[in-house]
Protein backbone atom coordinates (compact mmCIF):
# COMPACT_ATOMS: atom_id res chain seq x y z
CA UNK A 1 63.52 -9.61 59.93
CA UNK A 2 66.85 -10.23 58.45
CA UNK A 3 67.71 -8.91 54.70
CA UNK A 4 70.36 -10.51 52.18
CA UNK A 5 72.72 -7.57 50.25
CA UNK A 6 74.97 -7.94 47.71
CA UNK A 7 78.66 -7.06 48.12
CA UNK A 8 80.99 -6.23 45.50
CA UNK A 9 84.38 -6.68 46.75
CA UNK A 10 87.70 -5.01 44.65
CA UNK A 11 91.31 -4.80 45.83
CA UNK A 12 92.83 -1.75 45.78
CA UNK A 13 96.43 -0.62 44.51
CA UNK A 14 97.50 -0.12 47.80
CA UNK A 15 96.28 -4.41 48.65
CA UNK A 16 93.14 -3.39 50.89
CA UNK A 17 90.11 -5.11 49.93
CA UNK A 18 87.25 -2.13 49.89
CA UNK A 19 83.35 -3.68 49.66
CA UNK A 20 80.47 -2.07 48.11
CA UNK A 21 76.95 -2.17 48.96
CA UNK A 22 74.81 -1.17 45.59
CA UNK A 23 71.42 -1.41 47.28
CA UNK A 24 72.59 0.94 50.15
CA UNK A 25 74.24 4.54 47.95
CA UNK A 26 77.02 5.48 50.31
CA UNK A 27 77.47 2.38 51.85
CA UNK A 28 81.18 1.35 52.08
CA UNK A 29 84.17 0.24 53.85
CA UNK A 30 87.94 -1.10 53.44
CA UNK A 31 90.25 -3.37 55.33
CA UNK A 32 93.70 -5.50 54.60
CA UNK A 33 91.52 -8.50 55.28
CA UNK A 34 88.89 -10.25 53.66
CA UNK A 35 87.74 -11.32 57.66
CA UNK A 36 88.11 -7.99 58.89
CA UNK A 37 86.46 -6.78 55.55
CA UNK A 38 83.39 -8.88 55.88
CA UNK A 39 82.88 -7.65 59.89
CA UNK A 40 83.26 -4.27 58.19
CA UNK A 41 80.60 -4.35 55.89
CA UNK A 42 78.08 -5.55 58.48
CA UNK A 43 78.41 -2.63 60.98
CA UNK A 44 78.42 -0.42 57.79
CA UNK A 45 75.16 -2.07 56.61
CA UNK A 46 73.69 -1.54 60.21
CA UNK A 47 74.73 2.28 60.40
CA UNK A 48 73.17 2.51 56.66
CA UNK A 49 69.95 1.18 57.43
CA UNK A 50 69.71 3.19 60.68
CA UNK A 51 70.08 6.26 58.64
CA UNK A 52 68.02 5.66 55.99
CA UNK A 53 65.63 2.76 57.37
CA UNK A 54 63.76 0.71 55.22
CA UNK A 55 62.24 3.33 53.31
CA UNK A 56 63.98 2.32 50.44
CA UNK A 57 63.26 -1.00 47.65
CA UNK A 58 66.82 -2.92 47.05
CA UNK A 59 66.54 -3.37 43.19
CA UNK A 60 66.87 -6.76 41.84
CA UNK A 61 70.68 -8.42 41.57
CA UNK A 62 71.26 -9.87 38.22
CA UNK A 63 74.91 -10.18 37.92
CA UNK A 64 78.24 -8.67 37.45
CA UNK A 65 79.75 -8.59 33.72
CA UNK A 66 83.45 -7.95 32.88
CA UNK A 67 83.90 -6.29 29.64
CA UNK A 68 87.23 -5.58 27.37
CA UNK A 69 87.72 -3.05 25.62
């Protein structure tokens, strides 16, 4: 049974793209490419999951705000 994650995606200062997993704590990786990137973050999902398993409950997405201050 397949599962859908969210990724948050941010470029760094030096210009590699690093992705985020929220649902998965821990769960990360970085590349110079957004293809390369997105490979990435599948393998790291896999390794995640095998770790952990599905023992845990991905909360529910509801969006990403940007805020100035």
């Amino acid at each position: 049974m397949k599962h859908q994650y969210n990724v948050i995606i941010e470029k760094d200062a030096d210009g590699y793209f690093v992705a985020t997993v929220p649902e998965l704590p821990g769960c990360h990786t970085q590349a110079k490419s957004l293809d390369t990137l997105m490979k990435r973050v599948k393998e790291a999902i896999e390794l995640c999951l095998d770790v952990e398993g599905d023992q845990f409950v991905s909360p529910e997405f509801i969006g990403v705000q940007r805020v100035e201050v």
